[in-house]
N, C-alpha and C. Protein backbone atom coordinates (compact mmCIF):
# COMPACT_ATOMS: atom_id res chain seq x y z
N UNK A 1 18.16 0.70 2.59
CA UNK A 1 16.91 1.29 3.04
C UNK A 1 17.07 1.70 4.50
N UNK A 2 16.82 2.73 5.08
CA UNK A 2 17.19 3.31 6.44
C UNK A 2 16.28 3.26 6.71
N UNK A 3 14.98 2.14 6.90
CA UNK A 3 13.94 1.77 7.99
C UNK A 3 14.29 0.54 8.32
N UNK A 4 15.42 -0.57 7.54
CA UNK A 4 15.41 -1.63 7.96
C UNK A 4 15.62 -1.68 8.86
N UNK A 5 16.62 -1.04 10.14
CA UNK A 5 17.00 -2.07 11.42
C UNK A 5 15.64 -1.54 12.39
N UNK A 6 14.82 -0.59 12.58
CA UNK A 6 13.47 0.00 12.60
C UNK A 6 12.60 -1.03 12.61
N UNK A 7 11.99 -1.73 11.02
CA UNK A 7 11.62 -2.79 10.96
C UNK A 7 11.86 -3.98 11.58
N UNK A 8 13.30 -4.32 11.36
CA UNK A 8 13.71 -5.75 12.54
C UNK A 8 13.66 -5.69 13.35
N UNK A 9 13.93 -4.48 14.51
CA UNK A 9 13.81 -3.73 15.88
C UNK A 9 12.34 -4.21 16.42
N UNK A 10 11.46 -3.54 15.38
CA UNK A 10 9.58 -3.43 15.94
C UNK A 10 9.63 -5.11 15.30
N UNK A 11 9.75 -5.35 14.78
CA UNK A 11 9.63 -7.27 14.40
C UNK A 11 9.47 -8.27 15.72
N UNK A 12 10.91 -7.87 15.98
CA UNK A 12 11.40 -8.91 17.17
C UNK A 12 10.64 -8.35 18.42
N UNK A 13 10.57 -7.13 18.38
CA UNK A 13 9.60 -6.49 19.92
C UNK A 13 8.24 -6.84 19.39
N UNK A 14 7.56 -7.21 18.53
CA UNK A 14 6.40 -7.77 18.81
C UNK A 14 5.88 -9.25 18.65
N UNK A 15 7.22 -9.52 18.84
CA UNK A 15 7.64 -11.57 18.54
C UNK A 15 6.71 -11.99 17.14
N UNK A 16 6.81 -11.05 15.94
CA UNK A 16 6.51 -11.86 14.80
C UNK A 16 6.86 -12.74 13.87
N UNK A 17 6.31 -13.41 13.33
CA UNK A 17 7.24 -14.14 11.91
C UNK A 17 6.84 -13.61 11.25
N UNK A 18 7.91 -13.83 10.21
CA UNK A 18 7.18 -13.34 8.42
C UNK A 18 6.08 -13.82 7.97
N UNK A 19 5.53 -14.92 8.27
CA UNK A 19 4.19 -15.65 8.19
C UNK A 19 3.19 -14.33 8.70
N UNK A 20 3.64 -13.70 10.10
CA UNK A 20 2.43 -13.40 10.83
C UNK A 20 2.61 -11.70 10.21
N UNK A 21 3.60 -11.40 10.06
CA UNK A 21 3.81 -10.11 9.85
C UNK A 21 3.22 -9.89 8.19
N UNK A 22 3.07 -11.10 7.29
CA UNK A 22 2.71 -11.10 6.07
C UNK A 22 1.21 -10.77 6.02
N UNK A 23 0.51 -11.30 6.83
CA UNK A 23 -1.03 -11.98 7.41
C UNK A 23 -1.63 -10.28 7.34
N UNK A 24 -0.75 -9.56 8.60
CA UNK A 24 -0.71 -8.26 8.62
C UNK A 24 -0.69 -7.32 8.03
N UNK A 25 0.08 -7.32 7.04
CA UNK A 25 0.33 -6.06 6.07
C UNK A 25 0.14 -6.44 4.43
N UNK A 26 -0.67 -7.93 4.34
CA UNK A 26 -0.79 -8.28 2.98
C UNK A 26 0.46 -8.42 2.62
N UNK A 27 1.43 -8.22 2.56
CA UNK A 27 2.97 -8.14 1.72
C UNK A 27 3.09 -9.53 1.32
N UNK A 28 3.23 -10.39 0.60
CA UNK A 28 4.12 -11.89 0.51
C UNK A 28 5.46 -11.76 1.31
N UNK A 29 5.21 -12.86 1.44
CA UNK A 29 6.27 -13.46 2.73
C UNK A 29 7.94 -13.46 1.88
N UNK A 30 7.97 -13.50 0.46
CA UNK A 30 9.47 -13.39 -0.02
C UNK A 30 9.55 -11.95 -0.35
N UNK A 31 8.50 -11.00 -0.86
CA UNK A 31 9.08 -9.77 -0.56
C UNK A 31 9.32 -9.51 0.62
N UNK A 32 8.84 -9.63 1.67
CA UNK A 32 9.14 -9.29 3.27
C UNK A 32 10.64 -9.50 3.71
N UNK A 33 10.89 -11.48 3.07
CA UNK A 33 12.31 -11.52 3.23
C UNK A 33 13.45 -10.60 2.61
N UNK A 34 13.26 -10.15 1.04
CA UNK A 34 14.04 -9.50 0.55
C UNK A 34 14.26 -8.31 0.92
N UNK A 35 13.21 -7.62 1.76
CA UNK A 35 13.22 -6.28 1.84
C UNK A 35 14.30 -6.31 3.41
N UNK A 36 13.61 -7.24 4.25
CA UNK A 36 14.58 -7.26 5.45
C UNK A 36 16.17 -8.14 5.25
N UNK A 37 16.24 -8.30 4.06
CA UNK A 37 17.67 -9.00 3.95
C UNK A 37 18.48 -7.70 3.11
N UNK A 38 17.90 -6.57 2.91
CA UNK A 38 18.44 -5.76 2.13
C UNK A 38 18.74 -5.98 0.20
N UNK A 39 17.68 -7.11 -0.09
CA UNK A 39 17.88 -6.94 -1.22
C UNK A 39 17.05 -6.44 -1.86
N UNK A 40 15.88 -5.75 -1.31
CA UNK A 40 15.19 -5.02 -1.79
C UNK A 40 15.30 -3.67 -1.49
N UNK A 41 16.25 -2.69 -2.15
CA UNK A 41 16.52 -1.06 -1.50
C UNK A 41 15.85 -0.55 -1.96
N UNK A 42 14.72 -0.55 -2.82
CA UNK A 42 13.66 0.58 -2.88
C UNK A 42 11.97 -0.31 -3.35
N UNK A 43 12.08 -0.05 -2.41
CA UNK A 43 10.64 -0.81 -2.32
C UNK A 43 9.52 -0.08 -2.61
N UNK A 44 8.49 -0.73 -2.70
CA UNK A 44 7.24 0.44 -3.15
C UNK A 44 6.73 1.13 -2.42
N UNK A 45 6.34 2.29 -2.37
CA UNK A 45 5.77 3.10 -1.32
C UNK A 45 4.23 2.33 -0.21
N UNK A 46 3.72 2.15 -1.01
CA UNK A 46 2.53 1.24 -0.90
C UNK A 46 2.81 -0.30 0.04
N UNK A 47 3.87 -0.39 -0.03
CA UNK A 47 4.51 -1.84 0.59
C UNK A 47 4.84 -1.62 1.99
N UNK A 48 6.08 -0.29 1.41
CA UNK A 48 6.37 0.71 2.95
C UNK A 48 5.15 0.82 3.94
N UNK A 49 4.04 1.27 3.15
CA UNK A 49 3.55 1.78 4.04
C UNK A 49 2.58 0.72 5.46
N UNK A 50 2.61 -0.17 4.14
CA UNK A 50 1.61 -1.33 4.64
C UNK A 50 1.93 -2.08 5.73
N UNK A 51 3.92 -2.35 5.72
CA UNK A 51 4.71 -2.73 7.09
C UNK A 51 5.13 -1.56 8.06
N UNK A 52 5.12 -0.39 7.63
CA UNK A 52 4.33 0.30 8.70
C UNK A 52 3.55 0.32 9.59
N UNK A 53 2.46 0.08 8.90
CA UNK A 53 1.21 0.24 9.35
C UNK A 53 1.10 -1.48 10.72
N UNK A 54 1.40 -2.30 9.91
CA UNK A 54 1.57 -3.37 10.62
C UNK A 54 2.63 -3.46 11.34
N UNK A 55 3.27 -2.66 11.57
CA UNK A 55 4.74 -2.66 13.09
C UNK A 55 4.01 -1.55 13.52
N UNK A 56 3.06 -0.84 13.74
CA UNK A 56 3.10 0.44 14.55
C UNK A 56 3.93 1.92 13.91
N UNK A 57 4.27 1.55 13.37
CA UNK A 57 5.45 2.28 12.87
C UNK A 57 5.01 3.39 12.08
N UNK A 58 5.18 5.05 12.08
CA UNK A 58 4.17 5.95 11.69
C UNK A 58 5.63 7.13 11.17
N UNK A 59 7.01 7.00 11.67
CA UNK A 59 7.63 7.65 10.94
C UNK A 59 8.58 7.08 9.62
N UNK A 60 9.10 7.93 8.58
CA UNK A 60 10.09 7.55 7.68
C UNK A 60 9.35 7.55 6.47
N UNK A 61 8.00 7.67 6.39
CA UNK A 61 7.34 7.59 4.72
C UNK A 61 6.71 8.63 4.73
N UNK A 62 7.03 9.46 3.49
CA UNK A 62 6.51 10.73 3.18
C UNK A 62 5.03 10.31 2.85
N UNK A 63 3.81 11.55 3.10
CA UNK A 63 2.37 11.55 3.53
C UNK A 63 2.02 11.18 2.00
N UNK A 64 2.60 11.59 1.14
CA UNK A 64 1.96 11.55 -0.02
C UNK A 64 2.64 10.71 -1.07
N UNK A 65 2.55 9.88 -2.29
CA UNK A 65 3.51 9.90 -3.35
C UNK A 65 3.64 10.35 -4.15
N UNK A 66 4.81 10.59 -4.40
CA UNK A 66 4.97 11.16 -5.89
C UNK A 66 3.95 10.80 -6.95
N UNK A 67 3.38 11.92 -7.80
CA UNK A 67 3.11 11.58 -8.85
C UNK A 67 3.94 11.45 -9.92
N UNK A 68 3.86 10.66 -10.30
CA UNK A 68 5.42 10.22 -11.73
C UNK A 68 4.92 11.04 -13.40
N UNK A 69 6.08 11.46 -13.74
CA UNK A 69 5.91 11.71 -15.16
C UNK A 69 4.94 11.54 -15.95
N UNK A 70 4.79 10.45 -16.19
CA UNK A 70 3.98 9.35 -16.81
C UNK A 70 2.09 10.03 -16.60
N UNK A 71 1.72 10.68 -15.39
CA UNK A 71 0.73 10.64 -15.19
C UNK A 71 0.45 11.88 -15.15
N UNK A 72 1.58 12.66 -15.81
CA UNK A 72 1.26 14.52 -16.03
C UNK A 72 -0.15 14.75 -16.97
N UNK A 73 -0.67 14.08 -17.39
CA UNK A 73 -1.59 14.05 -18.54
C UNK A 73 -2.77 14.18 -17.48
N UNK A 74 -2.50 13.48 -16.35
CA UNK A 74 -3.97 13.82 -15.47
C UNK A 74 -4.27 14.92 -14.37
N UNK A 75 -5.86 15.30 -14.99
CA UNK A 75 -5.77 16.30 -13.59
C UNK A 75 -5.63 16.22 -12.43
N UNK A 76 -6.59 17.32 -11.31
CA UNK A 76 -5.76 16.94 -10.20
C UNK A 76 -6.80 16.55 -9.08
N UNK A 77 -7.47 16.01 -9.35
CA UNK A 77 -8.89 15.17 -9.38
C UNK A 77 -8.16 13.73 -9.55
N UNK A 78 -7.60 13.42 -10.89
CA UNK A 78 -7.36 11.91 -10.46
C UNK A 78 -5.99 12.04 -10.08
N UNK A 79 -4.98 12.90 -9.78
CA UNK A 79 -3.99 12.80 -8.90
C UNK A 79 -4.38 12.37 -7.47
N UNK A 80 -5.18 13.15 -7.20
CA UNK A 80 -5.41 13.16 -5.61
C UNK A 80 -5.89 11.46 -5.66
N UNK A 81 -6.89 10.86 -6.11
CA UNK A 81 -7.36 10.39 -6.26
C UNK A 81 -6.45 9.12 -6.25
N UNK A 82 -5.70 9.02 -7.21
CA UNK A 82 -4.18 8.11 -7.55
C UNK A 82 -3.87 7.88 -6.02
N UNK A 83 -3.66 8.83 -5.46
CA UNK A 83 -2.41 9.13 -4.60
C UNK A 83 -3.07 8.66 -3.26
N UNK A 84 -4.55 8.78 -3.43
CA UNK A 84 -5.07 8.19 -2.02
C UNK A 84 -5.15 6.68 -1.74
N UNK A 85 -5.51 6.28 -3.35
CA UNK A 85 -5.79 4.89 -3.24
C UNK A 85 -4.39 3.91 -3.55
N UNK A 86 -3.05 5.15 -3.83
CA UNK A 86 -1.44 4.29 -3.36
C UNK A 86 -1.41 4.10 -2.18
N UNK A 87 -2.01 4.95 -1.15
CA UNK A 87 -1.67 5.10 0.02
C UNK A 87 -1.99 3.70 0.76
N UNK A 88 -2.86 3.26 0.37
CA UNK A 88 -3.80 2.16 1.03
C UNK A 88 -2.96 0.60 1.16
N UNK A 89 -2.95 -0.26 1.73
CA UNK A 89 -2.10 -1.42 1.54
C UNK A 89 -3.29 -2.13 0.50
N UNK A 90 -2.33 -3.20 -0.38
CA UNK A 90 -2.82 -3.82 -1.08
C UNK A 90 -4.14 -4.78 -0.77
N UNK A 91 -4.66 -5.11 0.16
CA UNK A 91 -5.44 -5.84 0.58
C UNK A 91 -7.21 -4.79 0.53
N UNK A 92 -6.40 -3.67 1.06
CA UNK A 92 -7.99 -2.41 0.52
C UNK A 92 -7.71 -1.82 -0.62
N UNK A 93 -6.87 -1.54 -1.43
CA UNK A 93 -6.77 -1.78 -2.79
C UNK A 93 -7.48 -2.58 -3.22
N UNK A 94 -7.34 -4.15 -3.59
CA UNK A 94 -8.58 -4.58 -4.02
C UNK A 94 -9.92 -4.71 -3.63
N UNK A 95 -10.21 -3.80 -2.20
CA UNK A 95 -11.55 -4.07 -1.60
C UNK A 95 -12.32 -2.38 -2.81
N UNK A 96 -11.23 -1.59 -2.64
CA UNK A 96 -12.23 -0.34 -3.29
C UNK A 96 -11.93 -0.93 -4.72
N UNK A 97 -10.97 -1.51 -5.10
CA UNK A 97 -11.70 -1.96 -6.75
C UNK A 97 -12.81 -2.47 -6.95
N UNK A 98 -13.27 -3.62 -5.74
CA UNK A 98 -14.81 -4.67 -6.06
C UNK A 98 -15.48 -3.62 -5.58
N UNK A 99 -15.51 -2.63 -4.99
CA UNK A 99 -16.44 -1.17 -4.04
C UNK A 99 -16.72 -0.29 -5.83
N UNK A 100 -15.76 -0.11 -6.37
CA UNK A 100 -15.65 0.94 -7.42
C UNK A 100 -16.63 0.16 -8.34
N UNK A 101 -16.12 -1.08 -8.73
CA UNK A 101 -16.92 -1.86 -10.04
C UNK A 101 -18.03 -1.93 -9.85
N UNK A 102 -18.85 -2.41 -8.43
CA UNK A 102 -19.93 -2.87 -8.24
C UNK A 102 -20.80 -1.41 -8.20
N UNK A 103 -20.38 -0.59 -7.84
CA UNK A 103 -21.18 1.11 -7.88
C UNK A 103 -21.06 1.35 -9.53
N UNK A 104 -19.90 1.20 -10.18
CA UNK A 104 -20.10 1.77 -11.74
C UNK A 104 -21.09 0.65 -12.43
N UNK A 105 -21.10 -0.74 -12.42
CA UNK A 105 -22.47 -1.28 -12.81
C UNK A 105 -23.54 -1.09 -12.50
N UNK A 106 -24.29 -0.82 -10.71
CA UNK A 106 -25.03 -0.50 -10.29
C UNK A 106 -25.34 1.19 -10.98
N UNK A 107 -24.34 1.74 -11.13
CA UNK A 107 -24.71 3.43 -11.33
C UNK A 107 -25.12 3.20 -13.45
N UNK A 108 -24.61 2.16 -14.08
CA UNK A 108 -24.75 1.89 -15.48
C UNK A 108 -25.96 1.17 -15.30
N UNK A 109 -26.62 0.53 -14.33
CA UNK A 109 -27.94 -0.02 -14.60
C UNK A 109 -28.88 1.14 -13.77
N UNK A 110 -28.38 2.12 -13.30
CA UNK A 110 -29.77 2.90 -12.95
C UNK A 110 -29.44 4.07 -14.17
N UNK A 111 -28.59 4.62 -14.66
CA UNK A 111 -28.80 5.32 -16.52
C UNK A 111 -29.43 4.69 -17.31
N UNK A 112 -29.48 3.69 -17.33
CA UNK A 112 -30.67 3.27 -18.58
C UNK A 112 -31.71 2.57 -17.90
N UNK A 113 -32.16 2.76 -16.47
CA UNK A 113 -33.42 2.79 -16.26
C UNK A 113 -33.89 4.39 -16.54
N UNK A 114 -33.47 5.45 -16.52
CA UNK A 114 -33.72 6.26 -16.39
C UNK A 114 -34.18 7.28 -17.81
C-alpha cells in the first residue's frame, strides 16, 4: 500500500497509539495493526478514508468509489447515493442508518395518518 510510510510518518508526528488513532477514525485497533504492518494491501476505501481523515491526511484516495459490477442494476440516484454514504467513516455510517430508519418509520406513520 503506498500510503503506509505517510500513515506511520503523520502517526508518530502526532504522538498517537493505535488505541488513540482507533478512537479517531472508528477503525479496530487489529485492522489498524494489519494495515500498518503491511498485511493488509488493499484495504477498504471507507477505512482509507477514515485514517485519513484522522491523520490530517487529504491526499492518495480517489474522491469517489468505484461502483462495482454487482450494482449495475442501480440507477444513478442510488449510485450517487451508495457512493456518498461509502465515503463516510464507519462511525457516521451507522449514525445515518438510525437517521434513515427513524425518518422511514416516522414518514410510514404519517402515510397512514393520512
Amino acid at each position: 500500500m503506498q500510503n503506509l510510510e505517510l500513515y506511520k510518518r503523520r502517526k508518530k508526528e502526532l504522538g498517537l497509539t493505535f488505541e488513540d488513532l482507533s478512537k479517531r477514525c472508528g477503525v479496530p485497533i487489529q485492522t489498524l495493526h494489519n494495515i500498518f504492518r503491511g498485511h493488509t494491501v488493499n484495504p477498504r476505501i471507507d477505512t482509507l478514508r477514515a485514517i485519513n481523515l484522522a491523520l490530517g491526511i487529504e491526499e492518495g484516495i480517489d474522491a469517489a468509489p468505484k461502483i462495482e459490477e454487482k450494482e449495475s442494476g442501480q440507477n444513478e440516484r442510488e449510485k450517487r447515493l451508495l457512493a456518498a454514504f461509502d465515503a463516510l467513516i464507519p462511525p457516521m455510517q451507522d449514525y445515518v442508518i438510525e437517521m434513515v430508519e427513524k425518518l422511514v418509520s416516522q414518514g410510514g406513520a404519517a402515510a397512514r395518518r393520512a
